[in-house]
C-alpha atoms as a PDB file:
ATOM      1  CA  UNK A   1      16.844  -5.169   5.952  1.00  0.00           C
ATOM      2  CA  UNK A   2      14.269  -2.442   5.207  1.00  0.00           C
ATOM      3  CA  UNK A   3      11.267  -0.893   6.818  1.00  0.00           C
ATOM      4  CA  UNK A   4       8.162  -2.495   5.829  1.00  0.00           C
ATOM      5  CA  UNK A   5       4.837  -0.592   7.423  1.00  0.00           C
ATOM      6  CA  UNK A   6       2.443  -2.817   9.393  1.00  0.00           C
ATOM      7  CA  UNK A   7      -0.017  -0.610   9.486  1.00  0.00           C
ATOM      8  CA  UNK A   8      -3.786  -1.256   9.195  1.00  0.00           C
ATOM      9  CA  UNK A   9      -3.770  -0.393   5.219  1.00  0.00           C
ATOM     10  CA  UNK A  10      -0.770  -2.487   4.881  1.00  0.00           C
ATOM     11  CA  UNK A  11      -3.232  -4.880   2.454  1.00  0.00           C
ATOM     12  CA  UNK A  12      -4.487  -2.399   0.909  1.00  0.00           C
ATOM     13  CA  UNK A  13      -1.154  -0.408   0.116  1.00  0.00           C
ATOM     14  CA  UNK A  14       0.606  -4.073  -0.493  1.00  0.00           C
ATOM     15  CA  UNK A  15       3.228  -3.225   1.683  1.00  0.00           C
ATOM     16  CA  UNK A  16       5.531  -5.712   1.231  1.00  0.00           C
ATOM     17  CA  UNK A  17       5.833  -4.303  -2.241  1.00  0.00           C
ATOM     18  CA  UNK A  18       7.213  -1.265  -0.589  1.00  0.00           C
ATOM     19  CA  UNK A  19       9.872  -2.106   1.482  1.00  0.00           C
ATOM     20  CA  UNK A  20      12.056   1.273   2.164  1.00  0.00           C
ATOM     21  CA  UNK A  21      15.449   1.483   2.729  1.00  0.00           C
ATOM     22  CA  UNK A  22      18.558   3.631   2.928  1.00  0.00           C
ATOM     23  CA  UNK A  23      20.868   2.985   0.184  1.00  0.00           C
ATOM     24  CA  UNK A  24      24.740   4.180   0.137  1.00  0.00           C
ATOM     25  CA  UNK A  25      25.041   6.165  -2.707  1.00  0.00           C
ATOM     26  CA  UNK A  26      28.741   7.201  -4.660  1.00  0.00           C
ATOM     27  CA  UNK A  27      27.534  10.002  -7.083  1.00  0.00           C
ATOM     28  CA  UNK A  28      30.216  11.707  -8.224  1.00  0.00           C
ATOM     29  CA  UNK A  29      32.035  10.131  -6.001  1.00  0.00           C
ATOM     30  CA  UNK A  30      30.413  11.669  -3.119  1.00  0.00           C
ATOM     31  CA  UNK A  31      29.133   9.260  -0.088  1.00  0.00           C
ATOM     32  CA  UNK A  32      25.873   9.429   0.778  1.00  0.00           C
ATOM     33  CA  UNK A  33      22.611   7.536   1.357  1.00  0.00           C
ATOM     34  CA  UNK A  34      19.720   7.797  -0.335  1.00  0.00           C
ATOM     35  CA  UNK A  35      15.530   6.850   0.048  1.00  0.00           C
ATOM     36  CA  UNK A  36      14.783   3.957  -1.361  1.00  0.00           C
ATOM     37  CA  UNK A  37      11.474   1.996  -1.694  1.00  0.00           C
ATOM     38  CA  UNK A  38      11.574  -1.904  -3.451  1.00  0.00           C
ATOM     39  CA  UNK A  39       8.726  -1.143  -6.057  1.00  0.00           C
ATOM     40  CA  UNK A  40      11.771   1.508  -7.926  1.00  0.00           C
ATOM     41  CA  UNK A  41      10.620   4.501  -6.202  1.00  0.00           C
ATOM     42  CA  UNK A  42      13.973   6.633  -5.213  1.00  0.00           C
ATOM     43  CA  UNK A  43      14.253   9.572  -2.773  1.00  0.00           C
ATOM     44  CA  UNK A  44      15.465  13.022  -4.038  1.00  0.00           C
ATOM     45  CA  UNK A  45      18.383  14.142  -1.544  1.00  0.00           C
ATOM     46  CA  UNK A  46      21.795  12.955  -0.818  1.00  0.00           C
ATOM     47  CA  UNK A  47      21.704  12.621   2.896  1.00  0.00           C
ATOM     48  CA  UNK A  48      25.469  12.321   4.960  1.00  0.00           C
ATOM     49  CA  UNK A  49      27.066   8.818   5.388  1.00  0.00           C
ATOM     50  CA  UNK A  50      26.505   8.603   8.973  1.00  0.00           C
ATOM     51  CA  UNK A  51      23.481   7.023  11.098  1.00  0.00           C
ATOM     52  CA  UNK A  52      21.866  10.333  11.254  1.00  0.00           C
ATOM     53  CA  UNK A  53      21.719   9.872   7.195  1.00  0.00           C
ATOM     54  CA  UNK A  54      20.635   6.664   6.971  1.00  0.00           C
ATOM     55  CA  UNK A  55      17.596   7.752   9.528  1.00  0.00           C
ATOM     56  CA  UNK A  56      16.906  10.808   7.404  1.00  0.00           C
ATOM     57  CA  UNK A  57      16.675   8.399   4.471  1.00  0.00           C
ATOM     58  CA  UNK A  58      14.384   6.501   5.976  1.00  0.00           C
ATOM     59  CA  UNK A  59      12.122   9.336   7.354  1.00  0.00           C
ATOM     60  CA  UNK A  60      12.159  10.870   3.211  1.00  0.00           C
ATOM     61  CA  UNK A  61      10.781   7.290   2.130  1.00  0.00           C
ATOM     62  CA  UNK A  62       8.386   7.409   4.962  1.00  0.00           C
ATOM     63  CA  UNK A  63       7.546  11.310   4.311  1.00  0.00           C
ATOM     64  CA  UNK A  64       7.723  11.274   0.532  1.00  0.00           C
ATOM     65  CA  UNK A  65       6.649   7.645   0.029  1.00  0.00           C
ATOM     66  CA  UNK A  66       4.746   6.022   2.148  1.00  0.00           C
ATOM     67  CA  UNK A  67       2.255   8.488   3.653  1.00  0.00           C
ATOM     68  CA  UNK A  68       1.267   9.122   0.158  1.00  0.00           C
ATOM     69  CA  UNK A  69       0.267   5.559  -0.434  1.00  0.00           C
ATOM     70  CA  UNK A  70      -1.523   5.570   3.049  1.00  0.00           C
ATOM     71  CA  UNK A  71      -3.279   8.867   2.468  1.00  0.00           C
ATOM     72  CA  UNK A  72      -4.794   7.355  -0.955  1.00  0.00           C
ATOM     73  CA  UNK A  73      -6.161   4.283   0.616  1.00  0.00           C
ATOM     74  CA  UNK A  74      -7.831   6.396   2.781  1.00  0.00           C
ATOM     75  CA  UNK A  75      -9.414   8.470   0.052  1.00  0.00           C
ATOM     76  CA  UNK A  76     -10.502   5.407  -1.451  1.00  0.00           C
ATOM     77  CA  UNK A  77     -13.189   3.595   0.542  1.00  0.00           C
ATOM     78  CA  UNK A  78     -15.939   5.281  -1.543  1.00  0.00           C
ATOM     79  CA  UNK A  79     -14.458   4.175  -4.803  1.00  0.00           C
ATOM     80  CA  UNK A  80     -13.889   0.965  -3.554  1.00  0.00           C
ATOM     81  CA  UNK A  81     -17.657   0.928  -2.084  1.00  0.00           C
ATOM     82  CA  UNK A  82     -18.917   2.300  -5.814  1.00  0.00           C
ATOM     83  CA  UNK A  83     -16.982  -0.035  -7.600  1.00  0.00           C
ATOM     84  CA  UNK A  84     -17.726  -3.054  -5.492  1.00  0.00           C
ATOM     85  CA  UNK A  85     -21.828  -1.927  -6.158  1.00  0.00           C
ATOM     86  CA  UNK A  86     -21.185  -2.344  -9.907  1.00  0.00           C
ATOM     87  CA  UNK A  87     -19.512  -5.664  -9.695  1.00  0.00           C
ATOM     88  CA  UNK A  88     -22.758  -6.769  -6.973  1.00  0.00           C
ATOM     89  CA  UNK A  89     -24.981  -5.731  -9.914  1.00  0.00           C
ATOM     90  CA  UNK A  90     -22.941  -7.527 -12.214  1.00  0.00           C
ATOM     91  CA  UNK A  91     -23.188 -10.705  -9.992  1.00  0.00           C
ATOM     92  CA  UNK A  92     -27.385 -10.142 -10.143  1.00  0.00           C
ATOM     93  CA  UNK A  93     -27.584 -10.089 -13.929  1.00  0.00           C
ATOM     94  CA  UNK A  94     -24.554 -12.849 -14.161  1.00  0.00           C
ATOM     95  CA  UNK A  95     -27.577 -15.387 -12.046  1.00  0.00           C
ATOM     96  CA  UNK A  96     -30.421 -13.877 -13.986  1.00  0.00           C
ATOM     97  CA  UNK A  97     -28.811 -15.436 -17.459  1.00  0.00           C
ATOM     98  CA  UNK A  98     -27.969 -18.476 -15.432  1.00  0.00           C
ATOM     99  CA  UNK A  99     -24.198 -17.962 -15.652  1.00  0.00           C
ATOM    100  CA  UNK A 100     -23.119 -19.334 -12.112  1.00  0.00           C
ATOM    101  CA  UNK A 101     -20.125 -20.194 -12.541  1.00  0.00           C
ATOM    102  CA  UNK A 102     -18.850 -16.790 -13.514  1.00  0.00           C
ATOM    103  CA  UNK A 103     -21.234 -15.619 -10.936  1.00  0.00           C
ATOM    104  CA  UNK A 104     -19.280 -17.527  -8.362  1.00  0.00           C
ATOM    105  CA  UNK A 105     -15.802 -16.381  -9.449  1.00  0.00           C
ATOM    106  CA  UNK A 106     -16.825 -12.549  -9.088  1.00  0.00           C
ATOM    107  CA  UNK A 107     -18.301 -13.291  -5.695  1.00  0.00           C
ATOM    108  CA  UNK A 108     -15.185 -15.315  -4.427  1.00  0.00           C
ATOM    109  CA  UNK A 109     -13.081 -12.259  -5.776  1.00  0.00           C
ATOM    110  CA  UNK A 110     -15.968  -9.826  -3.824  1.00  0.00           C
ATOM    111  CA  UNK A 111     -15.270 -12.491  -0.345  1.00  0.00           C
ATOM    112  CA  UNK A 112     -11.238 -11.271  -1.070  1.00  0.00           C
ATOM    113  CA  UNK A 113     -11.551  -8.014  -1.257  1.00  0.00           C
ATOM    114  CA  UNK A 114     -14.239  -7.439   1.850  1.00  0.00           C
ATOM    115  CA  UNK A 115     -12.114  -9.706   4.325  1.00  0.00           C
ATOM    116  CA  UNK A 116      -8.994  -7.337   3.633  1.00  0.00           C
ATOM    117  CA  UNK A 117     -11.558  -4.255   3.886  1.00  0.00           C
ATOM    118  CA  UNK A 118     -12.472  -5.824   7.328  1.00  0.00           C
ATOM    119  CA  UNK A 119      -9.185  -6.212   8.401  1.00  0.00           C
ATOM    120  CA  UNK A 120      -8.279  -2.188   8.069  1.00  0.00           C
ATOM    121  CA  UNK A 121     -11.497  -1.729   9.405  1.00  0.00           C
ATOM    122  CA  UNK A 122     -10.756  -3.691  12.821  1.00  0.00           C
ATOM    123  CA  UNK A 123      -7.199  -2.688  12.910  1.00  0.00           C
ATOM    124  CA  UNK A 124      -8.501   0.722  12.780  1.00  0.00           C
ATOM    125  CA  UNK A 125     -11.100   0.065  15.815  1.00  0.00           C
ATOM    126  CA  UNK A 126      -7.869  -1.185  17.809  1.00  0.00           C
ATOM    127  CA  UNK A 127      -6.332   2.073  17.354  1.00  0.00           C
ATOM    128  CA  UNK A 128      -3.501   1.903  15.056  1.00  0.00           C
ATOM    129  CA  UNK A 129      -4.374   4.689  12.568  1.00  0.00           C
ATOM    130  CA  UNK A 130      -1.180   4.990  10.683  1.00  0.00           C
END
């Protein structure tokens, strides 16, 4: 079992896509661990096969890994907001030549991504920052 952040950017980083762990790790036939996230990514040190490795594994993915990911969602809202501007203006020319149904597709998709927006946003106003 792996560490999986809960976190209030968890939607926005898809954490469950990122699911660190410490792997054991025979290179050379040397014991080790080493970082390990589920999307591929791998950790660059060969920490010692004992608990105090497998934490230090852990801590690289969450150092070298995770915080990354976190830190660019953060970055991000005005992107996001610039982006989701453009597709609102698409929307408005979508209903001027009557095309509704596409219309309605874009704003479902728009619905999405605000109510995962909202949910970083209140997780935030409860405190939990990282």
């Amino acid at each position: 079992m792996g560490i999986v952040y809960c976190g209030p950017y968890a939607d926005l980083i898809d954490s469950y896509d990122h699911e660190g762990y410490a792997d054991r790790k025979l290179p050379g036939g040397k014991v080790g661990y080493v970082a390990r996230c589920s999307c591929g990514w791998t950790g660059s040190t060969l920490f010692e096969p004992s608990e105090d490795g497998r934490e230090a594994a852990g801590d690289e993915w969450d150092r070298e890994h995770l915080q990354p990911l976190i830190s660019e969602a953060k970055r991000a809202w005005h992107r996001w907001a610039d982006r989701t501007g453009g597709a609102l203006q698409n929307v408005a020319n979508l209903v001027r030549d009557r095309q509704f149904g596409h219309a309605s597709r874009v704003l479902g998709r728009l619905i999405t991504e605000l109510e995962t927006r909202q949910r970083v946003v209140e997780g935030l106003a409860d405190g939990r920052d990282e």
